[in-house]
Protein backbone atom coordinates (compact mmCIF):
# COMPACT_ATOMS: atom_id res chain seq x y z
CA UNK A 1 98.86 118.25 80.63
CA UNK A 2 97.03 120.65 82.84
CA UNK A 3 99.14 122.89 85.10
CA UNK A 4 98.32 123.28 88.99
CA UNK A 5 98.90 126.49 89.84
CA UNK A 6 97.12 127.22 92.54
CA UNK A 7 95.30 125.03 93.00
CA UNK A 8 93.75 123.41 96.17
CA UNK A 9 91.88 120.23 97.71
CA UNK A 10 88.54 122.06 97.87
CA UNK A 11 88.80 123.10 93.96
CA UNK A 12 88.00 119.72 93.13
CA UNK A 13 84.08 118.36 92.54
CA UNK A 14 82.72 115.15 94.46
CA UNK A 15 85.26 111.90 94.51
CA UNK A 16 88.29 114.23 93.17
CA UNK A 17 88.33 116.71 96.51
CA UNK A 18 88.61 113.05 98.65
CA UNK A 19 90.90 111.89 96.11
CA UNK A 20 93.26 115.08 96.23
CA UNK A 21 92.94 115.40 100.02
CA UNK A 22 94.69 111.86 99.85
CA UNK A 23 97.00 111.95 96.97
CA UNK A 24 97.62 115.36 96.49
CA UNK A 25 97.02 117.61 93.91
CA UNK A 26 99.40 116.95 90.90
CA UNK A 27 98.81 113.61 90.98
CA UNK A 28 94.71 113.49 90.86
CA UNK A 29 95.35 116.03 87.95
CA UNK A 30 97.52 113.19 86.38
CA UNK A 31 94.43 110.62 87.56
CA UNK A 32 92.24 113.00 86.01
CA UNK A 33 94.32 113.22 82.59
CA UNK A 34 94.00 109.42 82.12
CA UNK A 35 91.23 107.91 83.32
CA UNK A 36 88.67 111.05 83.02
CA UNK A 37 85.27 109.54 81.55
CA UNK A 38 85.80 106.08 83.25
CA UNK A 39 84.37 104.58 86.01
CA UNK A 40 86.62 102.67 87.97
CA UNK A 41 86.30 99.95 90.60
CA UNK A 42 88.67 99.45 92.59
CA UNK A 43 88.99 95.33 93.98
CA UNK A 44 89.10 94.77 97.85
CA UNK A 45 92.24 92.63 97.47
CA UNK A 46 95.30 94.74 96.34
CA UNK A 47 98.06 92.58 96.55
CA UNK A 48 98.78 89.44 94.31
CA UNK A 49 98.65 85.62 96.11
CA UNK A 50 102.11 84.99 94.85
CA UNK A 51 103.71 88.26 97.23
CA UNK A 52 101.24 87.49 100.03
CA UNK A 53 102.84 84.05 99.94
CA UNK A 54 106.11 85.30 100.44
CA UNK A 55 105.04 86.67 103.60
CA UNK A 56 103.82 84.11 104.64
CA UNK A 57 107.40 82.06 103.90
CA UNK A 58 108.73 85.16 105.61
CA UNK A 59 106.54 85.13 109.12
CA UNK A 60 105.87 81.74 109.69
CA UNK A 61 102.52 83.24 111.43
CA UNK A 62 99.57 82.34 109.29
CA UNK A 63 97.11 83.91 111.50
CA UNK A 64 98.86 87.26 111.53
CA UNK A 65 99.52 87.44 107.84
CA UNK A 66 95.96 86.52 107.00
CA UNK A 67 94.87 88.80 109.26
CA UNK A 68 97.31 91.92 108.05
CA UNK A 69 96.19 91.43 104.67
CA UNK A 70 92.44 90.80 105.09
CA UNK A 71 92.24 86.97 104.46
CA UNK A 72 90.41 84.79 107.29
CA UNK A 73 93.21 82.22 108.01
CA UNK A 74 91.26 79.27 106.32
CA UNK A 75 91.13 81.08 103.04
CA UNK A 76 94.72 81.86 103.85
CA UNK A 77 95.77 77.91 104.43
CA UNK A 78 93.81 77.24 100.98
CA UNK A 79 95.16 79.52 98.87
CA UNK A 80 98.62 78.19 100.01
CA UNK A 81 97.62 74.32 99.97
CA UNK A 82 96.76 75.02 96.10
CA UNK A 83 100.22 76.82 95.42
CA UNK A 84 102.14 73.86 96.18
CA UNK A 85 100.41 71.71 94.20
C-alpha cells in the first residue's frame, strides 16, 4: 500500500485530481491500488429496483420518487407493475 504523506489534490494526473478533490486523498490512493490499469464505467442508475421500491412503499408519491432517483414516472409505474407479478 502506498503511503500519503503529503500529499495533495493537485499531485494527482487527469481523472485522479477530480477524483481526489471529491473523495479525498487516501481513498483515490486505495482506488488507485485496485483498479489501476482498468477502465471503468460507471452506470447512470446506482441504486437497485428492489430498494427504490421500498421507497416507493415508503412515500406513497410516485412522481417524487421517480423523480428523486432519475426515473420518468412511467418507467417508474412499470418497473413496479412487473415486481408484483
Amino acid at each position: 500500500m502506498k503511503q500519503r504523506g503529503n500529499v495533495k489534490p493537485e499531485d494527482f494526473v487527469g481523472v485522479y485530481k477530480d477524483i481526489a478533490e471529491i473523495i479525498g486523498v487516501d481513498a483515490t490512493i486505495a482506488l488507485h491500488n485496485v483498479f489501476q490499469g482498468q477502465q471503468i464505467t460507471l452506470p447512470k442508475k446506482l441504486y437497485t429496483h428492489e430498494y427504490i421500491l421500498s421507497q416507493v412503499e415508503g412515500n406513497a408519491n410516485v412522481r417524487d420518487t421517480a423523480s428523486r432517483f432519475g426515473y420518468t414516472e412511467r418507467r417508474l409505474r412499470q418497473i413496479i407493475k412487473d415486481n408484483r407479478c
